[in-house]
PDB file of N, CA and C in Angstrom:
ATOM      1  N   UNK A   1       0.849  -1.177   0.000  1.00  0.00           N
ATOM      2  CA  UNK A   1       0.000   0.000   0.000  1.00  0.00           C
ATOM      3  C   UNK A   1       0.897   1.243   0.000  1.00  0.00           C
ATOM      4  N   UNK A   2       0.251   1.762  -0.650  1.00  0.00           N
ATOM      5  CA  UNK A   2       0.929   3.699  -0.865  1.00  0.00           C
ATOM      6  C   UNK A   2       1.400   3.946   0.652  1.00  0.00           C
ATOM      7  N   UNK A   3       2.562   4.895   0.918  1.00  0.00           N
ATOM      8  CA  UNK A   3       2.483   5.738   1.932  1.00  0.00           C
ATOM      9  C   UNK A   3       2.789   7.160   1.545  1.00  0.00           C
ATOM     10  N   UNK A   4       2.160   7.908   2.543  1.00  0.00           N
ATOM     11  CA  UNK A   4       2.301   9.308   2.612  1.00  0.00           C
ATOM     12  C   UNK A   4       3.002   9.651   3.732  1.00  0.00           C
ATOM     13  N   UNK A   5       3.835  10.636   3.617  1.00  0.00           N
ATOM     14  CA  UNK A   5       4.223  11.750   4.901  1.00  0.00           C
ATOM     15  C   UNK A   5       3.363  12.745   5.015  1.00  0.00           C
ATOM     16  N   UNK A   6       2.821  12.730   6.333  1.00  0.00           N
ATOM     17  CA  UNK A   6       2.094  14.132   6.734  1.00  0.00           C
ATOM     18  C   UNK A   6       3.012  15.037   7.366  1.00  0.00           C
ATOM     19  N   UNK A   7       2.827  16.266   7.149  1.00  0.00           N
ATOM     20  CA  UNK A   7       3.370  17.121   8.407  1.00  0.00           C
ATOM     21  C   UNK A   7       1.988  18.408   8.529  1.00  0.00           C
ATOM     22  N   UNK A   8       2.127  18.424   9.937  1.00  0.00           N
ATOM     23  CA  UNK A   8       1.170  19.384  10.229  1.00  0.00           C
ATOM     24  C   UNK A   8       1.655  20.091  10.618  1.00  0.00           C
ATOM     25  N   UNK A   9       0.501  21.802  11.017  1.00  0.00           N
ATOM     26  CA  UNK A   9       1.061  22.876  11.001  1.00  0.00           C
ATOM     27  C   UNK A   9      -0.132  23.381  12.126  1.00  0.00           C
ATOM     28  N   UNK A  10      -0.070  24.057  13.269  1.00  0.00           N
ATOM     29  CA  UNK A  10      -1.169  24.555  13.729  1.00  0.00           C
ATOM     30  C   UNK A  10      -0.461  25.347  15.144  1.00  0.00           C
ATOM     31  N   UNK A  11      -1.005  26.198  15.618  1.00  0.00           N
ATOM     32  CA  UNK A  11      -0.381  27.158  17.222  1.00  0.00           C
ATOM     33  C   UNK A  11      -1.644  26.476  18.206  1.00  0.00           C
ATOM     34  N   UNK A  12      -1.647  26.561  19.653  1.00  0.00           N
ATOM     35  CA  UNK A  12      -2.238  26.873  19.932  1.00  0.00           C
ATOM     36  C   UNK A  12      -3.544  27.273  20.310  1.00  0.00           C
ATOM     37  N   UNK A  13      -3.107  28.223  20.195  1.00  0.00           N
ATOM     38  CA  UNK A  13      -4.338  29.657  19.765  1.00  0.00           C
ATOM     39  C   UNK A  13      -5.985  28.675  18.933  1.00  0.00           C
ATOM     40  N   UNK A  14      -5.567  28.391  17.394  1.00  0.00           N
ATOM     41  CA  UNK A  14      -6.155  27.819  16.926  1.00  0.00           C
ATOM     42  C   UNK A  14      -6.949  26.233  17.971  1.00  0.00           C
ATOM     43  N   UNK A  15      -5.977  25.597  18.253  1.00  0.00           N
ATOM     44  CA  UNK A  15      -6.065  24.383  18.699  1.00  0.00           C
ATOM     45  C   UNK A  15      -7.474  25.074  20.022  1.00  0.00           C
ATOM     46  N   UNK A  16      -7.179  25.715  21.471  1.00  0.00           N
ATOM     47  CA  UNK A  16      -7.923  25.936  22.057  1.00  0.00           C
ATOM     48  C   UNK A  16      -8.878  26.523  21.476  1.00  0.00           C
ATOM     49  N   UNK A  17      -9.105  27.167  20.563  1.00  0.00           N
ATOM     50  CA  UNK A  17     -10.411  27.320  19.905  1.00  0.00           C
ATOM     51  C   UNK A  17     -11.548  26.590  19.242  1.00  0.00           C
ATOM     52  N   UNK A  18     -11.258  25.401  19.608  1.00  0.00           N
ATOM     53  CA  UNK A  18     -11.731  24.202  18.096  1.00  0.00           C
ATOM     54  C   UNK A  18     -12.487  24.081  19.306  1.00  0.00           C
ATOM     55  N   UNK A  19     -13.953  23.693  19.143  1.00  0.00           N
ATOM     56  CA  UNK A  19     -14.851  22.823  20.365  1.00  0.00           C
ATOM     57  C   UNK A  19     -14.322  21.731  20.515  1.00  0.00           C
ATOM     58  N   UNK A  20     -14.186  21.492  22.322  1.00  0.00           N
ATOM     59  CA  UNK A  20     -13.745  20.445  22.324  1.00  0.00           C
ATOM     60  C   UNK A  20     -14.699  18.607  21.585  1.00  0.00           C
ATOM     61  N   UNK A  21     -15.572  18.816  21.121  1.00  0.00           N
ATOM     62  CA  UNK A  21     -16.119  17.214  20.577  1.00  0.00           C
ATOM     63  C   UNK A  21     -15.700  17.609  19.534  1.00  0.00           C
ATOM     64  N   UNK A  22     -14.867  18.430  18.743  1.00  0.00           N
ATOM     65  CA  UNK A  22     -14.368  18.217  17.372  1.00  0.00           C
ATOM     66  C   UNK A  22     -13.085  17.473  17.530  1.00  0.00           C
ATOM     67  N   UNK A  23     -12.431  18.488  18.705  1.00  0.00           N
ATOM     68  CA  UNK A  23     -10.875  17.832  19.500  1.00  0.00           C
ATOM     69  C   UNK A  23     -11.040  16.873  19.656  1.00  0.00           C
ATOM     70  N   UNK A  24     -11.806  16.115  20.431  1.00  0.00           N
ATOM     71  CA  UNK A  24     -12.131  14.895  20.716  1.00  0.00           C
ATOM     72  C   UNK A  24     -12.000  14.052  19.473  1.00  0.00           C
ATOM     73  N   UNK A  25     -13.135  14.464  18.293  1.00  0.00           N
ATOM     74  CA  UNK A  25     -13.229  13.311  17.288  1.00  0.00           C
ATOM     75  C   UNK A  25     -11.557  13.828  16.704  1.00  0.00           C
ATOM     76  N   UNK A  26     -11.126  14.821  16.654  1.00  0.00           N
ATOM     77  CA  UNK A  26      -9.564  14.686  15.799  1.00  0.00           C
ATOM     78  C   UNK A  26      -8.405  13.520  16.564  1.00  0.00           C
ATOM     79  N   UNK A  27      -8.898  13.670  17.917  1.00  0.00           N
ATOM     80  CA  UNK A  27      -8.081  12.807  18.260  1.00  0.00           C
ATOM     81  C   UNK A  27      -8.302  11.179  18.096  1.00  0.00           C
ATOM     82  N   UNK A  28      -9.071  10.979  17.924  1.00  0.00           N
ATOM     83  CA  UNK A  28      -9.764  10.054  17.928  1.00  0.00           C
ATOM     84  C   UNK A  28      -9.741   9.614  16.508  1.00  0.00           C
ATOM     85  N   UNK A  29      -9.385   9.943  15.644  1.00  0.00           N
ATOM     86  CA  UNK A  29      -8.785   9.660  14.667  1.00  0.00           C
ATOM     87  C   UNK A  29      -7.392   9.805  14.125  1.00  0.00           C
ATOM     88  N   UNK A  30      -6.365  10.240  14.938  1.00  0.00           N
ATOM     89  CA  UNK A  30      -4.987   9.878  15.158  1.00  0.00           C
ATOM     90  C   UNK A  30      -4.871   8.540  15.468  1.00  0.00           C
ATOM     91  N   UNK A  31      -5.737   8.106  16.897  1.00  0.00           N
ATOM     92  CA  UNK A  31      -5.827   6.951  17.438  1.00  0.00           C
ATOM     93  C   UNK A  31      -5.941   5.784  16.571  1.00  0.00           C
ATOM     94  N   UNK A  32      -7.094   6.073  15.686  1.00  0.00           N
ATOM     95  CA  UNK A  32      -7.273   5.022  14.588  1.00  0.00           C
ATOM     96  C   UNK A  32      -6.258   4.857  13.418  1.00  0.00           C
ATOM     97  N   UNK A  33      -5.379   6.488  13.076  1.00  0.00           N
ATOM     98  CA  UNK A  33      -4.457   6.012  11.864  1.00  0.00           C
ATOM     99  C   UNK A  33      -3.603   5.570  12.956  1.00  0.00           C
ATOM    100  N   UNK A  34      -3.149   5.292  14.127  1.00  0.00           N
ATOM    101  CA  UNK A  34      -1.910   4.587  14.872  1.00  0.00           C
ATOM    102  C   UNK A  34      -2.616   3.170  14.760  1.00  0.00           C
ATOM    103  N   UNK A  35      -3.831   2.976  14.915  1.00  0.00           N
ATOM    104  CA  UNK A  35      -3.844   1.441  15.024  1.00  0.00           C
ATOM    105  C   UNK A  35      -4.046   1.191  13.448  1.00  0.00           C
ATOM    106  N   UNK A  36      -3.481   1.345  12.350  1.00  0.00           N
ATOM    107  CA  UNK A  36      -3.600   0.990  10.953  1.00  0.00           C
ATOM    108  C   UNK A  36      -1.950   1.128  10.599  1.00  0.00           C
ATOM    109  N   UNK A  37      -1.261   1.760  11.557  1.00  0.00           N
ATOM    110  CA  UNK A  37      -0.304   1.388  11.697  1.00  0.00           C
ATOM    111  C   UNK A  37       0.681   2.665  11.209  1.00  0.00           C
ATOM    112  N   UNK A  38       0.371   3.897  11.273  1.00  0.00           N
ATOM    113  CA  UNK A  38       0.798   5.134  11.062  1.00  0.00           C
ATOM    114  C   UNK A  38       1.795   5.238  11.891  1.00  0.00           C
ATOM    115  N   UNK A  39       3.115   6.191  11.596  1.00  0.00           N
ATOM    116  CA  UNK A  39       4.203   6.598  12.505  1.00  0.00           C
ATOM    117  C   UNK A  39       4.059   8.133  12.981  1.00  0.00           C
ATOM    118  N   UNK A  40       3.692   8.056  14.150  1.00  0.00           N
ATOM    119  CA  UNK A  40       3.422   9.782  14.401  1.00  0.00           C
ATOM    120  C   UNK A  40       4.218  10.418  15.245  1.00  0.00           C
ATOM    121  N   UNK A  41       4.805  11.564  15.202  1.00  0.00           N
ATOM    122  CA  UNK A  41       5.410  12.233  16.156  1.00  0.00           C
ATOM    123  C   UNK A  41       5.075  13.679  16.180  1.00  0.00           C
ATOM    124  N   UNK A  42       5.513  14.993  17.872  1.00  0.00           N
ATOM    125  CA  UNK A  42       5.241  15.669  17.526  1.00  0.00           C
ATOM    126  C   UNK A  42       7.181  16.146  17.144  1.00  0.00           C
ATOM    127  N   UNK A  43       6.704  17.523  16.178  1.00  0.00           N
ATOM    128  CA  UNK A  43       7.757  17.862  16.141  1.00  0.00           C
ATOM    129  C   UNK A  43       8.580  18.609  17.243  1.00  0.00           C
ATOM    130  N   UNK A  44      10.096  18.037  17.246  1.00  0.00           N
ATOM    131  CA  UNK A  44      10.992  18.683  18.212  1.00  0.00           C
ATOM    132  C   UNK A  44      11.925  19.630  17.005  1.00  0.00           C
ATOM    133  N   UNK A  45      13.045  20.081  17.801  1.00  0.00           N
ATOM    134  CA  UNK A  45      13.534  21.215  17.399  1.00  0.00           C
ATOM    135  C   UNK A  45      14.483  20.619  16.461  1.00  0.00           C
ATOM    136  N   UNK A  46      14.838  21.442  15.333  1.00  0.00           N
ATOM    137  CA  UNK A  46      15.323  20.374  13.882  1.00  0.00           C
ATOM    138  C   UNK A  46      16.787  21.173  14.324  1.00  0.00           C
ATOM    139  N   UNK A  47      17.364  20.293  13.456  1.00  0.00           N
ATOM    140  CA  UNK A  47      19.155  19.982  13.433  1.00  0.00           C
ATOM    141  C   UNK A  47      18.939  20.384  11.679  1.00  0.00           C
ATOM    142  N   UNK A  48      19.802  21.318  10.945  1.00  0.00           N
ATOM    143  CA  UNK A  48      20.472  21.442   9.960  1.00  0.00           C
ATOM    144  C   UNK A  48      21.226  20.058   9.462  1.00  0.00           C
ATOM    145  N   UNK A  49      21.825  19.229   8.500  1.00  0.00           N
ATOM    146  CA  UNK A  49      22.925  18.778   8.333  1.00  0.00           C
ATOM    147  C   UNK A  49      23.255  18.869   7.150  1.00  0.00           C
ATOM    148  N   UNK A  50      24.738  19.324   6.743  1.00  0.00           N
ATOM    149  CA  UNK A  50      25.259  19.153   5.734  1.00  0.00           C
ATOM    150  C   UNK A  50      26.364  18.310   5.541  1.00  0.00           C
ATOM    151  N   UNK A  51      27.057  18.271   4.449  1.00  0.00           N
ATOM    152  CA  UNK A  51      28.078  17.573   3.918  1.00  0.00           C
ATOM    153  C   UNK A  51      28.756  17.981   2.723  1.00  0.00           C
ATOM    154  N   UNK A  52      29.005  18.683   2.497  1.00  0.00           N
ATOM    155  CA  UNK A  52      29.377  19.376   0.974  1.00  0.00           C
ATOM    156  C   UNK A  52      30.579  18.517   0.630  1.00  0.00           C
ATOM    157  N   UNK A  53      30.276  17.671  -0.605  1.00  0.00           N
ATOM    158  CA  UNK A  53      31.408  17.067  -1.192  1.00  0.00           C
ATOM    159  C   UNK A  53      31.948  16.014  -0.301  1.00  0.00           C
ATOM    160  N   UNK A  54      31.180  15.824   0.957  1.00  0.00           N
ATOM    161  CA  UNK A  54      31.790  14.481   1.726  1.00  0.00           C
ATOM    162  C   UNK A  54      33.114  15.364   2.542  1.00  0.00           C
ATOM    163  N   UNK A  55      33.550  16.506   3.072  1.00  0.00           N
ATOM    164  CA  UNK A  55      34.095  16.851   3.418  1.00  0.00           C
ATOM    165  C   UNK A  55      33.839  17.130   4.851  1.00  0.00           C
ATOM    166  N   UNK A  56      32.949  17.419   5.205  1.00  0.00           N
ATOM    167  CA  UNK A  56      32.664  17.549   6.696  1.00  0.00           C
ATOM    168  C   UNK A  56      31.903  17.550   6.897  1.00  0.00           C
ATOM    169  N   UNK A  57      31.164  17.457   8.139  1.00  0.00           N
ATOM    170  CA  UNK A  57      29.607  17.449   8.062  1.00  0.00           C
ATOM    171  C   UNK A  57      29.507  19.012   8.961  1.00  0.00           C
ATOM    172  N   UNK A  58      28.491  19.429   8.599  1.00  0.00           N
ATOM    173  CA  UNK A  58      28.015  21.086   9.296  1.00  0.00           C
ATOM    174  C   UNK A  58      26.556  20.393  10.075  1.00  0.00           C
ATOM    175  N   UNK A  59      26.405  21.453  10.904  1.00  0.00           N
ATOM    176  CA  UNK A  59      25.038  21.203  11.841  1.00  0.00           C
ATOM    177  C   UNK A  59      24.874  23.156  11.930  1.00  0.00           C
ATOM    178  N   UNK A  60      23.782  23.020  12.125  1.00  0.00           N
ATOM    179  CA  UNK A  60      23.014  24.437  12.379  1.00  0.00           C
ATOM    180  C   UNK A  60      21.478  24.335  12.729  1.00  0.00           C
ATOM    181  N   UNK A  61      21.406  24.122  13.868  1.00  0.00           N
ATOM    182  CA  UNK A  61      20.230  24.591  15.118  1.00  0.00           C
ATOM    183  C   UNK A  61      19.392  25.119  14.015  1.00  0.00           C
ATOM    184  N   UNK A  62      17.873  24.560  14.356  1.00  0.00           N
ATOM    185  CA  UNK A  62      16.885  25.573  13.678  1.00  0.00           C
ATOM    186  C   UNK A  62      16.407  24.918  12.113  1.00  0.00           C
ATOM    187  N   UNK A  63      15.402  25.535  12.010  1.00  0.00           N
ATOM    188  CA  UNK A  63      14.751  25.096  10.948  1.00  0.00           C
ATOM    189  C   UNK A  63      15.066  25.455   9.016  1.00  0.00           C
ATOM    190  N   UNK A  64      14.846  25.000   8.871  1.00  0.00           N
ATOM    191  CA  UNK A  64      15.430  25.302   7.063  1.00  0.00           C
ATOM    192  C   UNK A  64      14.510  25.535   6.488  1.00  0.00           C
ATOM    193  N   UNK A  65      12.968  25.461   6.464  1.00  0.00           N
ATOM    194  CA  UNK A  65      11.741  25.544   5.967  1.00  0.00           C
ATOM    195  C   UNK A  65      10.509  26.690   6.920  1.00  0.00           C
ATOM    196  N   UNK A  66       9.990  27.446   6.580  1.00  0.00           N
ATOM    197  CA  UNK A  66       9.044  28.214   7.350  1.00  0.00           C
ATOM    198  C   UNK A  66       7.906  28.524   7.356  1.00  0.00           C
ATOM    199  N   UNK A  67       6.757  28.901   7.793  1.00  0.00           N
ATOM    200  CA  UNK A  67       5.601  28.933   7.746  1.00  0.00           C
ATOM    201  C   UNK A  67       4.751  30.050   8.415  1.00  0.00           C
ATOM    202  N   UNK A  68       3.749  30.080   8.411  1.00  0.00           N
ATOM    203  CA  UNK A  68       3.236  31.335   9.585  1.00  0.00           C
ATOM    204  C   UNK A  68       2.847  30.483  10.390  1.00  0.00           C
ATOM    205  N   UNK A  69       2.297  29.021  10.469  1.00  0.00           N
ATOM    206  CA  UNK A  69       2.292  28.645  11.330  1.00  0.00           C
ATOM    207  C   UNK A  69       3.273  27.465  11.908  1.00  0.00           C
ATOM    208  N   UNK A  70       3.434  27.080  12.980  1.00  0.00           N
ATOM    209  CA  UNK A  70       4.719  26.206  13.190  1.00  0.00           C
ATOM    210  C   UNK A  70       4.056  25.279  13.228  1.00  0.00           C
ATOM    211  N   UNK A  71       5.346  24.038  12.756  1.00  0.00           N
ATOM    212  CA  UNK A  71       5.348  22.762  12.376  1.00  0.00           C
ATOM    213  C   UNK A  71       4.509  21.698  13.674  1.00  0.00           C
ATOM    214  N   UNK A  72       3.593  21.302  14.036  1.00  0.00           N
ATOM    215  CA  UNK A  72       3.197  20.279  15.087  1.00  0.00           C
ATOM    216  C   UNK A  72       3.464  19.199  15.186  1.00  0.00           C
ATOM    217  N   UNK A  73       3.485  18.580  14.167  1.00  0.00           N
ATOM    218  CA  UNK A  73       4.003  16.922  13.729  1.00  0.00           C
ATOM    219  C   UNK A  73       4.281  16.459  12.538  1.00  0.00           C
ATOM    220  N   UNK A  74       4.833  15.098  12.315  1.00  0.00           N
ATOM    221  CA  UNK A  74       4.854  14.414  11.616  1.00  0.00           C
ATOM    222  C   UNK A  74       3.938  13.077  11.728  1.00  0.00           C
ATOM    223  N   UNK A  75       3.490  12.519  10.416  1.00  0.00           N
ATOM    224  CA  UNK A  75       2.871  10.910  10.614  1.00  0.00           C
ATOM    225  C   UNK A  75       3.633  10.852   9.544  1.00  0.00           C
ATOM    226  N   UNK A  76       3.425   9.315   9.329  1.00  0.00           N
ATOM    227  CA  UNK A  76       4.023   8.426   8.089  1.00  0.00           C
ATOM    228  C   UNK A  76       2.641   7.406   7.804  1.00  0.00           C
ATOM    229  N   UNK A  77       1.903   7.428   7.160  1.00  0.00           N
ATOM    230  CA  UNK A  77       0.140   6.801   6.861  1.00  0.00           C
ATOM    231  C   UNK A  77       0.738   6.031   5.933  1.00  0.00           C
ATOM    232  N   UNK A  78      -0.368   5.073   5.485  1.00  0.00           N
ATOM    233  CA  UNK A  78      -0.463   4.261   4.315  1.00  0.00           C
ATOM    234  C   UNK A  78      -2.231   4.639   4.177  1.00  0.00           C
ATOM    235  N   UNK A  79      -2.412   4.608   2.438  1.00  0.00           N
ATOM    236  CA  UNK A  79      -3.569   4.852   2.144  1.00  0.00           C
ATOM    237  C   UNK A  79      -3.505   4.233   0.444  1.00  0.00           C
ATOM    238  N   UNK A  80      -4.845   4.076  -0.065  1.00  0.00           N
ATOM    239  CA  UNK A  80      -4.796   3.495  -1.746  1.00  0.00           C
ATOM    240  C   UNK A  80      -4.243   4.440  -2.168  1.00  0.00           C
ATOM    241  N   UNK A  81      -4.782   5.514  -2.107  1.00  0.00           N
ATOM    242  CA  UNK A  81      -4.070   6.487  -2.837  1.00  0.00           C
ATOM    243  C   UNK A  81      -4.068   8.039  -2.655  1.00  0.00           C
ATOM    244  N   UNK A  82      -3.737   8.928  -3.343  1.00  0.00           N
ATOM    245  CA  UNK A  82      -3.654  10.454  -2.560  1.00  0.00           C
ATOM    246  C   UNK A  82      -4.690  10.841  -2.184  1.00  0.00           C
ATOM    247  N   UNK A  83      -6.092  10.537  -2.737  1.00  0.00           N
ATOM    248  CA  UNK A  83      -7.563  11.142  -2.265  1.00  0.00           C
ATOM    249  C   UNK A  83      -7.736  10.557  -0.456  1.00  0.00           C
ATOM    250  N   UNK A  84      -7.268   8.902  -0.580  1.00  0.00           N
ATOM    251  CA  UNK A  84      -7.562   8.346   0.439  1.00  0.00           C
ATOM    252  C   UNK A  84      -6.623   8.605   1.716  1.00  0.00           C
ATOM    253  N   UNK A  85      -5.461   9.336   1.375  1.00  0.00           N
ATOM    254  CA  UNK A  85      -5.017   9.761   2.198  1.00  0.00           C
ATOM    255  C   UNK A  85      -5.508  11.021   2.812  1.00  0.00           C
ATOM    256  N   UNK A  86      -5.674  12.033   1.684  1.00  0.00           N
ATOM    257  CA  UNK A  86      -6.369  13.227   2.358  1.00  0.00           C
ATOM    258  C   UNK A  86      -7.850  13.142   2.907  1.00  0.00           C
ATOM    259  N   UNK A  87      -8.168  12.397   2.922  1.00  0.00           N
ATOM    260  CA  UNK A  87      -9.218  11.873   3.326  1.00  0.00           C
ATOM    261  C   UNK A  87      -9.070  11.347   4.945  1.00  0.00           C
ATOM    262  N   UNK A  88      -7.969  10.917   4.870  1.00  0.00           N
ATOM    263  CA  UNK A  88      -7.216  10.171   6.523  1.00  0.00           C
ATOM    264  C   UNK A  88      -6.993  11.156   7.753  1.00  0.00           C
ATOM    265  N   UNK A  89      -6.710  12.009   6.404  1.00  0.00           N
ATOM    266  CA  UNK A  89      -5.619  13.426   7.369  1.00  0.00           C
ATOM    267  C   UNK A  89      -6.941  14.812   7.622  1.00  0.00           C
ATOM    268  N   UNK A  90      -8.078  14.690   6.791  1.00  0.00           N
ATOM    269  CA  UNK A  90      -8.542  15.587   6.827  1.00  0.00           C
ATOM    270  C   UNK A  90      -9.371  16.168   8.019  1.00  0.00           C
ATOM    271  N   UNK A  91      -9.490  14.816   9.162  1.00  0.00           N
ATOM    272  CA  UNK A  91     -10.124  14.851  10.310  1.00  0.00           C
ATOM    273  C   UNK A  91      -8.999  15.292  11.547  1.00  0.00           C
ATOM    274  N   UNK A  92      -7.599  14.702  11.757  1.00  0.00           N
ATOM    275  CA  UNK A  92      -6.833  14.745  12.417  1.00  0.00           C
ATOM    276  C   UNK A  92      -6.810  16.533  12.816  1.00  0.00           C
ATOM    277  N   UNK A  93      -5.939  16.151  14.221  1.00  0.00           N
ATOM    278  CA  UNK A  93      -6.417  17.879  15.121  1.00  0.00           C
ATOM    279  C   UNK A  93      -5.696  18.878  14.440  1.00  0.00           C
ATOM    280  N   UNK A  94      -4.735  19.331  13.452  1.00  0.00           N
ATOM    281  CA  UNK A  94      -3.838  20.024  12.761  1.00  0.00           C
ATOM    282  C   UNK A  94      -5.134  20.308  11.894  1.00  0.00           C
ATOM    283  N   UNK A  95      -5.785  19.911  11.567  1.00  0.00           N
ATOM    284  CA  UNK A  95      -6.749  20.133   9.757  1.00  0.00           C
ATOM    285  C   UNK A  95      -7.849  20.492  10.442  1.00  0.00           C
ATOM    286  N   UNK A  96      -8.567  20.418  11.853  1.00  0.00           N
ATOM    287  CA  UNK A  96      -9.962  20.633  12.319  1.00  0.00           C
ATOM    288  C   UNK A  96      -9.144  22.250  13.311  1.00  0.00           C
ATOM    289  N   UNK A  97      -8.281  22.460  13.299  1.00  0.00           N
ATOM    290  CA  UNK A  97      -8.170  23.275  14.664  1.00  0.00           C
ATOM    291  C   UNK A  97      -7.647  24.327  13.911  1.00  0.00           C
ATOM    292  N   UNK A  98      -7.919  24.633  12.507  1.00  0.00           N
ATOM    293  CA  UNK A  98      -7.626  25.942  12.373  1.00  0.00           C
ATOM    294  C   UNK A  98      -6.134  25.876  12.081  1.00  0.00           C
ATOM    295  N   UNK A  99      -5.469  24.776  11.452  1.00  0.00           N
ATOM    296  CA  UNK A  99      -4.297  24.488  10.822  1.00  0.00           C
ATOM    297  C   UNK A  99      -4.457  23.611   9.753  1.00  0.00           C
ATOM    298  N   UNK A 100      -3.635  23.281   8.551  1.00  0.00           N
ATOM    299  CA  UNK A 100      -3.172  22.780   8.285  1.00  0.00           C
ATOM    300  C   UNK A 100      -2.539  21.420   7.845  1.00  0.00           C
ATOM    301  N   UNK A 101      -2.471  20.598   7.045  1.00  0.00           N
ATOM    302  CA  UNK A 101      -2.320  19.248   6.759  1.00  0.00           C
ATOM    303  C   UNK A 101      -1.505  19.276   5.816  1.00  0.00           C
ATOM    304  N   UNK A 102      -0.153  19.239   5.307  1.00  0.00           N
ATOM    305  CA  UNK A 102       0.598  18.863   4.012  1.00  0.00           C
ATOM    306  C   UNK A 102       0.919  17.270   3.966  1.00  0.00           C
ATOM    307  N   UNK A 103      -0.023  16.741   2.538  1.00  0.00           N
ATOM    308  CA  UNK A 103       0.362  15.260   2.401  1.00  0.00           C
ATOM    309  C   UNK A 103       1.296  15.029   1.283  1.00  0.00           C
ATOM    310  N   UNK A 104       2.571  14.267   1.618  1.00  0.00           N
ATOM    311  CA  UNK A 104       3.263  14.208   0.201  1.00  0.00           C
ATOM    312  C   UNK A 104       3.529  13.051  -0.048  1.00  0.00           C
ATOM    313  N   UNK A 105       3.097  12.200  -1.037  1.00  0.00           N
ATOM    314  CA  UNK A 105       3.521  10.966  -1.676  1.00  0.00           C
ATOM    315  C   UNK A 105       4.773  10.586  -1.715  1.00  0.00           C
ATOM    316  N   UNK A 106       5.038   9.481  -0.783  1.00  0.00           N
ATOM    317  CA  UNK A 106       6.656   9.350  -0.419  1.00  0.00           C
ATOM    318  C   UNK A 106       6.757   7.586  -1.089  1.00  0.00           C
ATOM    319  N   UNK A 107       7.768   8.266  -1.944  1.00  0.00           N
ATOM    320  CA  UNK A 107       8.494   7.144  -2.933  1.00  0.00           C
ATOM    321  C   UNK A 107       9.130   6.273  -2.510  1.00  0.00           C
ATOM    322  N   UNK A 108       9.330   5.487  -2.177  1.00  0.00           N
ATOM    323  CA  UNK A 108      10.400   4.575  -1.324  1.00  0.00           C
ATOM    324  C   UNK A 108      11.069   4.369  -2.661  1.00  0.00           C
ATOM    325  N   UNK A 109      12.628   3.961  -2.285  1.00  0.00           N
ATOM    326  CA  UNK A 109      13.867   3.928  -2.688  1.00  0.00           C
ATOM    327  C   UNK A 109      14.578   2.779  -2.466  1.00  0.00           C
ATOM    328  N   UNK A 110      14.820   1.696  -3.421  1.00  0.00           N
ATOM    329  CA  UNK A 110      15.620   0.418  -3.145  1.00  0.00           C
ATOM    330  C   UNK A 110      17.077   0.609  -2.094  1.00  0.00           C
TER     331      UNK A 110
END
């Protein structure tokens, strides 16, 4: 089966605003993509890494990508296909609370 990477995006702010029986059902459907066997985390604070030419490796604190709103998590889903994924993600608390859902079709690589 297909997988997707999610990453979500949401503050807060948004999140305490959502009624909580929406919160409820968003969570409550995290619960269900973990038991289908989804990899979820929230996001912690990102590490830079480079390597230019195999010469050294660099690190730099902080993020490389930006948003207006900040990053909340990651999942890793399986779904038939891109509808059925956004379809997965479209309930979860990032997409009901006044944030955000980016799904990207992740290719696996021999």
């Amino acid at each position: 089966m297909p997988k997707f990477v999610t990453i979500g995006y949401g503050d807060r702010a948004g999140y305490d605003r959502t009624p909580q029986p929406i919160g409820d059902a968003a969570h409550a459907q995290d619960t269900k993509l973990r038991s289908e066997g989804a990899v979820m985390g929230i996001a912690s604070a990102p590490v830079q890494v480079r390597n230019p030419e195999a010469r050294g490796v660099e690190t730099l604190d902080g993020p490389f990508m930006s948003s207006a709103l900040p990053i909340a998590g990651f999942a890793i889903i399986e779904a038939a296909d891109l509808v059925d994924a956004i379809e997965k993600v479209s309930q979860v608390p990032c997409a009901v609370a006044h944030g955000v859902v980016e799904v990207w079709p992740l290719k696996e690589t021999p």
